[in-house]
Protein backbone atom coordinates (compact mmCIF):
# COMPACT_ATOMS: atom_id res chain seq x y z
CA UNK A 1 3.72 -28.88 -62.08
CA UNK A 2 6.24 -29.48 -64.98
CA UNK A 3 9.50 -31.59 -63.92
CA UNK A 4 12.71 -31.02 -65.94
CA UNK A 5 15.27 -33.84 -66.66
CA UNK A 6 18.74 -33.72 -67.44
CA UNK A 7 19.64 -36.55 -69.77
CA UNK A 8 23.35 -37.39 -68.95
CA UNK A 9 23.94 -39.33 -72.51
CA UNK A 10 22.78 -36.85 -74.80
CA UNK A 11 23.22 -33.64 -72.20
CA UNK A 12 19.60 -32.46 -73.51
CA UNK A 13 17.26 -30.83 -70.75
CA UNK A 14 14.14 -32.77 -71.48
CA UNK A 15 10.32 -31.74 -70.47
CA UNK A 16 9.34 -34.63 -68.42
CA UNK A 17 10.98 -37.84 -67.83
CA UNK A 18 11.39 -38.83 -71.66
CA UNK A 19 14.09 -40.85 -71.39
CA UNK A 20 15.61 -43.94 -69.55
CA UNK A 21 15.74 -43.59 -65.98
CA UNK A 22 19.34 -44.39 -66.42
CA UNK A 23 20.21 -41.84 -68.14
CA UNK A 24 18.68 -38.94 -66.26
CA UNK A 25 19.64 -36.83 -63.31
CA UNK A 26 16.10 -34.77 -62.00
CA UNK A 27 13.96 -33.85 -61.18
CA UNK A 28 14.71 -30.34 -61.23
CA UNK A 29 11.75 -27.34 -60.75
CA UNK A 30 12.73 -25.27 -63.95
CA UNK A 31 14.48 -25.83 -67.25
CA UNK A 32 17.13 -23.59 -65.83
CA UNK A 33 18.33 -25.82 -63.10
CA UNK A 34 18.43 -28.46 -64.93
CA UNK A 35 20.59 -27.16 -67.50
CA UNK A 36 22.91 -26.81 -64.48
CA UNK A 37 22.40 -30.36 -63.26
CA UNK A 38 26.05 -31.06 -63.63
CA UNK A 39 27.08 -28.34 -61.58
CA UNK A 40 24.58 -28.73 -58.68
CA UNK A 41 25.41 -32.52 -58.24
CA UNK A 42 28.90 -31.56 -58.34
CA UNK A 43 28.27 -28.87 -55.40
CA UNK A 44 26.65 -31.44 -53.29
CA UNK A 45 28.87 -34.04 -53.56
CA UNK A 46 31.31 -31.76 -51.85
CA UNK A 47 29.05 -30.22 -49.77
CA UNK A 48 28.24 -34.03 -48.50
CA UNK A 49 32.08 -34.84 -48.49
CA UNK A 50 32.79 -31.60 -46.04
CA UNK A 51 30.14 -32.70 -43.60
CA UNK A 52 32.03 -36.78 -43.63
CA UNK A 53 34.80 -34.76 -43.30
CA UNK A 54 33.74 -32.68 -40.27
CA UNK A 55 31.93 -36.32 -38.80
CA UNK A 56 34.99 -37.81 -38.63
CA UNK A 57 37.28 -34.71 -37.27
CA UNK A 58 34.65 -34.74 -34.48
CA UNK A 59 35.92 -38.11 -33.40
């Protein structure tokens, strides 16, 4: 099965881990998603920041 890569320097979607490790965010299942890698890490971050959020609110 094919991994994609986004490459965070150069914001190229790359066909298997081509790059230094450093500069990549994957791996992602199609060259689709990881065109949106940006986004998705973005959407967790504050998916992961509500659910602190509701942790501590719970106290």
């Amino acid at each position: 099965m094919t991994e994609w890569w986004f490459n965070s320097r150069t914001g190229e979607v790359e066909e298997g881990p081509q790059s230094l490790s450093l500069d990549r965010i994957g791996p992602f299942k199609s060259r689709e998603e990881a065109s949106r890698a940006l986004e998705i890490i973005s959407q967790r971050a504050r998916d992961w920041a509500e659910e602190d959020q509701a942790d501590w609110d719970d106290d």
